[in-house]
Protein backbone atom coordinates (compact mmCIF):
# COMPACT_ATOMS: atom_id res chain seq x y z
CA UNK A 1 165.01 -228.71 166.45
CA UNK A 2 161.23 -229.58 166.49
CA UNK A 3 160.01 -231.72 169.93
CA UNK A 4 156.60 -233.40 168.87
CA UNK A 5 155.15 -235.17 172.15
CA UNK A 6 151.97 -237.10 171.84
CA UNK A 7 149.94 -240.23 173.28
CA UNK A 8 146.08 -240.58 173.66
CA UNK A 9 147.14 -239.16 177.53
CA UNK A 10 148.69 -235.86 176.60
CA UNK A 11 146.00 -233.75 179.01
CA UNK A 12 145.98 -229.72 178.51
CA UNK A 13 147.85 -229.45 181.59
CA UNK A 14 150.92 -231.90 180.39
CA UNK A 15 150.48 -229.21 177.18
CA UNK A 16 150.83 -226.69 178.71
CA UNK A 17 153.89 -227.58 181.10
CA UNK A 18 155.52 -228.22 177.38
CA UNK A 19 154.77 -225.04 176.69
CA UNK A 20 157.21 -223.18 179.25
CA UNK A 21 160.12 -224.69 177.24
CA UNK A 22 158.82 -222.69 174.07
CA UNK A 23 156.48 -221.96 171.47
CA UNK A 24 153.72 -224.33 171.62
CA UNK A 25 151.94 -225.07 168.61
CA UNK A 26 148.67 -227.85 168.54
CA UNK A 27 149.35 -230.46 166.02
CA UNK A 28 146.30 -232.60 166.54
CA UNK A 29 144.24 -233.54 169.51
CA UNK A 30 146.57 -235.93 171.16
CA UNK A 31 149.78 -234.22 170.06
CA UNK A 32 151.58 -231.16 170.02
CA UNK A 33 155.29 -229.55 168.82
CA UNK A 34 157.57 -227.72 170.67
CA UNK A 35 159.06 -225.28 167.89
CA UNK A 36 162.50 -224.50 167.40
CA UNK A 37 164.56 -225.35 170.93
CA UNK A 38 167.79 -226.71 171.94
CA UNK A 39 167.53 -230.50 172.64
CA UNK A 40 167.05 -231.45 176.39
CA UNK A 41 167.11 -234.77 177.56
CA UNK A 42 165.27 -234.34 180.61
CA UNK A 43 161.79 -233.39 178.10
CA UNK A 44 162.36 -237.27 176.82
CA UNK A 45 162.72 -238.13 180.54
CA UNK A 46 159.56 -236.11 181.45
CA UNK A 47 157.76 -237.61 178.60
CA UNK A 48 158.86 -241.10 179.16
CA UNK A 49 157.19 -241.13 183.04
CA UNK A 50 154.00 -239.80 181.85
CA UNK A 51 154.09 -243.08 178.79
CA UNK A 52 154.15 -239.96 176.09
CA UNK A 53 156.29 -240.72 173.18
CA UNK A 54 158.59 -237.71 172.44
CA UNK A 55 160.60 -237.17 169.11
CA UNK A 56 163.16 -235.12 167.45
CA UNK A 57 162.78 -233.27 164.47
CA UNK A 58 164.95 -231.59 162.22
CA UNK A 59 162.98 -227.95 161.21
CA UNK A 60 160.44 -228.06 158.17
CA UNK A 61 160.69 -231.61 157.59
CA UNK A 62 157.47 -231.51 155.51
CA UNK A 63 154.88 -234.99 154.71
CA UNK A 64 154.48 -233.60 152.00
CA UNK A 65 158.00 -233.90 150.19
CA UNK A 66 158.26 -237.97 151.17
CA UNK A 67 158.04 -240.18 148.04
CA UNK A 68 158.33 -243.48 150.10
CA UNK A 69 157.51 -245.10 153.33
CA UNK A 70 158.48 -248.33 154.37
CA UNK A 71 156.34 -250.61 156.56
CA UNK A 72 157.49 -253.96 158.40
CA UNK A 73 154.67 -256.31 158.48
CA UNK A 74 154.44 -258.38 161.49
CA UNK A 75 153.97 -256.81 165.11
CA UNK A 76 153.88 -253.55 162.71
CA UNK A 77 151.63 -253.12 160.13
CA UNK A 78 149.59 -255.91 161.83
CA UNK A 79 149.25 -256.96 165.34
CA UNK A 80 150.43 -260.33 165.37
CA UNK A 81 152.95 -262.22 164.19
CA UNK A 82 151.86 -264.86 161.56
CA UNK A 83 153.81 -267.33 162.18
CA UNK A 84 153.32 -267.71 165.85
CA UNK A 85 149.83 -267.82 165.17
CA UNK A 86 150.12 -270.76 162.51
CA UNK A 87 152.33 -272.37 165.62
CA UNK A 88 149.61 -271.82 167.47
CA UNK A 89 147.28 -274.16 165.06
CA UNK A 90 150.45 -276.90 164.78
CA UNK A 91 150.80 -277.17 168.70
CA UNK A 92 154.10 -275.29 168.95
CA UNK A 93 153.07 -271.89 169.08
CA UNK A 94 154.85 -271.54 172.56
CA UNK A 95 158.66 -272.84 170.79
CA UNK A 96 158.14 -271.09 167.91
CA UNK A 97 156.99 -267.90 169.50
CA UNK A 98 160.42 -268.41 171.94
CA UNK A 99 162.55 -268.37 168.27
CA UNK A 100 160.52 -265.31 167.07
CA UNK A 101 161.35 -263.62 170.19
CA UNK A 102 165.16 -264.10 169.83
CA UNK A 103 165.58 -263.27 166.46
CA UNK A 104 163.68 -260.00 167.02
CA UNK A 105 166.21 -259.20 170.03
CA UNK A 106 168.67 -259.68 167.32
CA UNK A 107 169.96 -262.75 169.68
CA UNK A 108 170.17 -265.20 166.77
CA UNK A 109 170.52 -265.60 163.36
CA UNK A 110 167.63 -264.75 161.29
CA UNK A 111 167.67 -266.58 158.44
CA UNK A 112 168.52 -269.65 160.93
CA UNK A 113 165.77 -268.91 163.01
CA UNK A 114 163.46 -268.60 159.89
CA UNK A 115 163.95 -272.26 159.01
CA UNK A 116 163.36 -273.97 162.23
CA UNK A 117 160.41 -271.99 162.71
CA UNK A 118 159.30 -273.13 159.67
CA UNK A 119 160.12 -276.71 160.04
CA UNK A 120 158.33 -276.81 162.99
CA UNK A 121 155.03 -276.18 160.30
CA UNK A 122 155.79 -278.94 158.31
CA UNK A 123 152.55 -281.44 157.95
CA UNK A 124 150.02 -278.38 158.35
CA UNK A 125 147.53 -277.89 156.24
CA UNK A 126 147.63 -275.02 153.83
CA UNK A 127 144.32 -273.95 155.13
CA UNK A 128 145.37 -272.88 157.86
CA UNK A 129 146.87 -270.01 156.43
CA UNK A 130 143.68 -268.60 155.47
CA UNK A 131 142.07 -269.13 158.97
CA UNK A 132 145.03 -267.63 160.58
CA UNK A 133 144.38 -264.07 157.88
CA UNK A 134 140.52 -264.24 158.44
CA UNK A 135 140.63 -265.31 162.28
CA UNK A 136 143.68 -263.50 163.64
CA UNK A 137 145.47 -260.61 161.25
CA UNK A 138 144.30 -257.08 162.44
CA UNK A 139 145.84 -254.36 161.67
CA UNK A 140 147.62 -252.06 163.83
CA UNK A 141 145.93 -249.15 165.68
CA UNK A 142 146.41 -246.22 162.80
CA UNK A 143 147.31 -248.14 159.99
CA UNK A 144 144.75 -247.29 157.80
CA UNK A 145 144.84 -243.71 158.81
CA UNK A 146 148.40 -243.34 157.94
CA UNK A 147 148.43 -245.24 154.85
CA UNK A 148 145.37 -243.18 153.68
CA UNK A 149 147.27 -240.14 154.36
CA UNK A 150 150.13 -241.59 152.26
CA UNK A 151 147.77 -242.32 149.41
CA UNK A 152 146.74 -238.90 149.46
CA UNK A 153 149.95 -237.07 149.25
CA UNK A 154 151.33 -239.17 146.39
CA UNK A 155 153.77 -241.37 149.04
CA UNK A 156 154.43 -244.34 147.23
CA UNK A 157 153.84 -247.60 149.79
CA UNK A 158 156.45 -250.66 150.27
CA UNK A 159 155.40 -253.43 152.29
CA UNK A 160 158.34 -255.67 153.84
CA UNK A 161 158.12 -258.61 155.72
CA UNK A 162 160.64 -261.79 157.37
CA UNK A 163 156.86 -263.53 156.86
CA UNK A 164 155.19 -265.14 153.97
CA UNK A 165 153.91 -264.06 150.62
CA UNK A 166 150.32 -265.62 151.37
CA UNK A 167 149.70 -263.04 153.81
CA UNK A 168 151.58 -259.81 151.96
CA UNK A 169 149.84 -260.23 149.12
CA UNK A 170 146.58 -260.35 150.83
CA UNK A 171 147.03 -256.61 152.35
CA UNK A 172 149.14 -255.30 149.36
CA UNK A 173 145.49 -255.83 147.25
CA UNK A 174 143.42 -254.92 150.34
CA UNK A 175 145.70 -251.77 150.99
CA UNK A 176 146.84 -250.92 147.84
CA UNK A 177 151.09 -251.29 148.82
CA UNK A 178 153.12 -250.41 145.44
CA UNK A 179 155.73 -252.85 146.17
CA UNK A 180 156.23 -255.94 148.37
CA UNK A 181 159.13 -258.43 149.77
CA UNK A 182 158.74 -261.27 151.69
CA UNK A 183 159.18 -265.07 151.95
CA UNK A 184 157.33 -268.19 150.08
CA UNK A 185 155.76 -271.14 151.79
CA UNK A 186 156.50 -274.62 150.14
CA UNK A 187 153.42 -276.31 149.66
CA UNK A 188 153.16 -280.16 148.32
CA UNK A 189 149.13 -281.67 148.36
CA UNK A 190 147.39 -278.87 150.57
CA UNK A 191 150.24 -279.24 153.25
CA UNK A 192 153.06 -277.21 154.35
CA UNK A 193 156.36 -279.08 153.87
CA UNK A 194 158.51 -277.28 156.89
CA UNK A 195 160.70 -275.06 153.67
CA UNK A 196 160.83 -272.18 151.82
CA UNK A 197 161.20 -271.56 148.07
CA UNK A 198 163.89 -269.23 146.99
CA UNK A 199 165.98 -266.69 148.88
CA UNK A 200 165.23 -265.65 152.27
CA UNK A 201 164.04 -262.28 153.19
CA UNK A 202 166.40 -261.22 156.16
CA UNK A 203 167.90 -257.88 157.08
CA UNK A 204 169.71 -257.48 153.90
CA UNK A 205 166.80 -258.50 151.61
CA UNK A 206 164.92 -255.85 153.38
CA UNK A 207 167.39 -253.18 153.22
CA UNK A 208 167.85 -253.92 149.28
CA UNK A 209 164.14 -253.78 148.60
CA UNK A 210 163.66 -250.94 150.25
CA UNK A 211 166.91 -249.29 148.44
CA UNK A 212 165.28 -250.48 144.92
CA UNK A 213 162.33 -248.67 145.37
CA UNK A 214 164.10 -245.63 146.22
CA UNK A 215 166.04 -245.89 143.16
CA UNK A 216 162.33 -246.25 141.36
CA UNK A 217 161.20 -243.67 142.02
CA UNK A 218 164.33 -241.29 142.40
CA UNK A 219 163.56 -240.56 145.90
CA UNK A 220 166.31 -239.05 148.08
CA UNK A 221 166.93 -240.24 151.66
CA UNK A 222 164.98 -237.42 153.09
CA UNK A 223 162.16 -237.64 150.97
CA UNK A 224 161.56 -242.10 153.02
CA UNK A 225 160.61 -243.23 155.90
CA UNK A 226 161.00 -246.77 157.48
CA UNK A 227 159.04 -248.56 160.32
CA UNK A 228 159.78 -251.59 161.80
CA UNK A 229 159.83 -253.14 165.16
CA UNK A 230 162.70 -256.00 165.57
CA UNK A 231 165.78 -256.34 164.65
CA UNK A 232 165.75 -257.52 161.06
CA UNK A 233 164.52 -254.38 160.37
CA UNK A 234 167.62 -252.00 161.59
CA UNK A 235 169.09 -252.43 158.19
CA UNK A 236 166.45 -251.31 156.26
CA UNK A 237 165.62 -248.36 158.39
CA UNK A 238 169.21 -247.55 158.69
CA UNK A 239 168.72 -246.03 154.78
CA UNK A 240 165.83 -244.25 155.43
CA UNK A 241 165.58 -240.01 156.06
CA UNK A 242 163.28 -240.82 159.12
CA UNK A 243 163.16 -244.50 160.99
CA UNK A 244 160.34 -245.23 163.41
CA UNK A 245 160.47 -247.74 166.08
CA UNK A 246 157.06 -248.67 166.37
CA UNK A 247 156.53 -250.51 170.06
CA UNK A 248 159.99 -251.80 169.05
CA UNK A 249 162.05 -254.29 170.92
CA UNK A 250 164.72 -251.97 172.81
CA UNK A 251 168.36 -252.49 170.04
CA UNK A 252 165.34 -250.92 167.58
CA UNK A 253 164.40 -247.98 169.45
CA UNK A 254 168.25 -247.14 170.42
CA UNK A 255 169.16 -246.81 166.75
CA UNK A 256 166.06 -245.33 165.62
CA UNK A 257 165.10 -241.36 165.00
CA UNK A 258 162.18 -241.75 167.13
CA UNK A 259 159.58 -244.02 168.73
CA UNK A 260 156.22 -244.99 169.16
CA UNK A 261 155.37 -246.77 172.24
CA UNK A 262 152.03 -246.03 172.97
CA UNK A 263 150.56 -244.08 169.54
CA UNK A 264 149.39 -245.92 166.64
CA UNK A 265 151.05 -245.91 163.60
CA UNK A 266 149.09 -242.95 162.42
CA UNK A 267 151.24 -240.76 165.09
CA UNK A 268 153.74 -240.73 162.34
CA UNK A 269 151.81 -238.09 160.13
CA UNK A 270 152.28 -236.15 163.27
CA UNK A 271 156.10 -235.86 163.50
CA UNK A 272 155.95 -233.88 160.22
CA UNK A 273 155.14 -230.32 159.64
């Protein structure tokens, strides 16, 4: 196995304690890889006081060879979560943040939670949505480096979200994602009526889209990755070679193959050889 350890406070010293436990090899300037040793769960401990994240890696697993990688929108790809925001602008950002919170714990129903959260919109104006993406929606530390890196190696982009189509859309032609899933806002005179139109995207949607464009482009399960940070997302990252629990709700980062607590989303390009 492969230990890559990395953070923005990985000093030279830190380094080169690592480096007593085996070859040492640089794989950028805020991470490195431990080559080839016998897994030890006190380096996770060690890496966990020092708020380094630590991962895994099965030998030669190579960026390189992936044909798709999977990215969860909300608290993921982006910083916020939409639809706490557009509480925000209805008055009930504090409920409907409480719902988000609980469905992300995996302590309610999704689709469920989905709805009231929703509900709670009805009345807004569908203006808001566009203040909310211009106002609000940043994306997440390393985002555009990975997704560049993706675009140059041929990985083919899928963007998945439990949020809305108005905002997917937006990034999909701003970041140039190859596929999409997520949910559509009813709209009646400029207004949000509180529903949704068609199916819901929960777990299972997720999983299933993410499963189509595997079969799309004949991509094996090691040749994917999947990031996500709540629970909705455990099903889709489930199918995936690699899964990446990216400042994850805890039942997310016990059931994925690694985690990034304190690295952007770019430290995924550094997991691979």
């Amino acid at each position: 196995m492969n230990l890559v350890v990395q953070g923005d406070g990985l000093t030279p010293q830190q380094a080169s304690e690592l480096g007593r436990f085996g070859t040492l090899e640089r794989v950028s300037d805020h991470a490195v890889r431990l080559k080839g040793i016998a897994f030890d769960g006190s380096l996770g401990s060690w890496c966990e006081e020092r708020q380094l994240d630590h991962a895994w890696m099965a030998e030669e697993r190579r960026f390189a060879d992936l044909k798709l990688l999977a990215l969860d929108m909300d608290s993921t790809l982006i910083t916020i979560e939409c639809i706490d925001e557009l509480g925000d602008m209805a008055g009930c950002k504090a409920e409907i943040a409480a719902i988000t919170a609980q469905a992300m714990r995996g302590e309610i129903d999704y689709p469920e939670s989905l709805r009231k959260r929703v509900g709670l919109l009805g009345g807004l104006e569908e203006s808001v949505l566009e203040r909310v993406y211009e106002e609000r929606l940043r994306l997440s530390p390393g985002a555009e480096k990975l997704l560049y890196a993706c675009k140059s190696a041929g990985v083919q982009l899928l963007l998945v979200s439990g949020g809305f189509t108005f905002f997917t859309d937006r990034l999909r032609d701003r970041l140039a994602f190859d596929f999409t899933a997520s949910n559509v806002l009813e709209v009646e005179k400029n207004r949000l009526t509180g529903r949704l139109v068609g199916p819901i995207v929960d777990a299972d949607a997720k999983a299933q889209a993410f499963l189509n464009s595997m079969k799309l482009l004949n991509a094996t399960r090691d040749q994917t990755v999947a990031i996500g940070d709540g629970a909705n997302d455990l099903k889709m990252m489930a199918e995936a070679g690699v899964s990446v629990a990216y400042r994850a709700k805890p039942v997310v980062r016990a059931q994925a193959t690694c985690a990034l607590n304190w690295s952007g989303l770019d430290g995924v390009l550094n997991l691979f050889d």
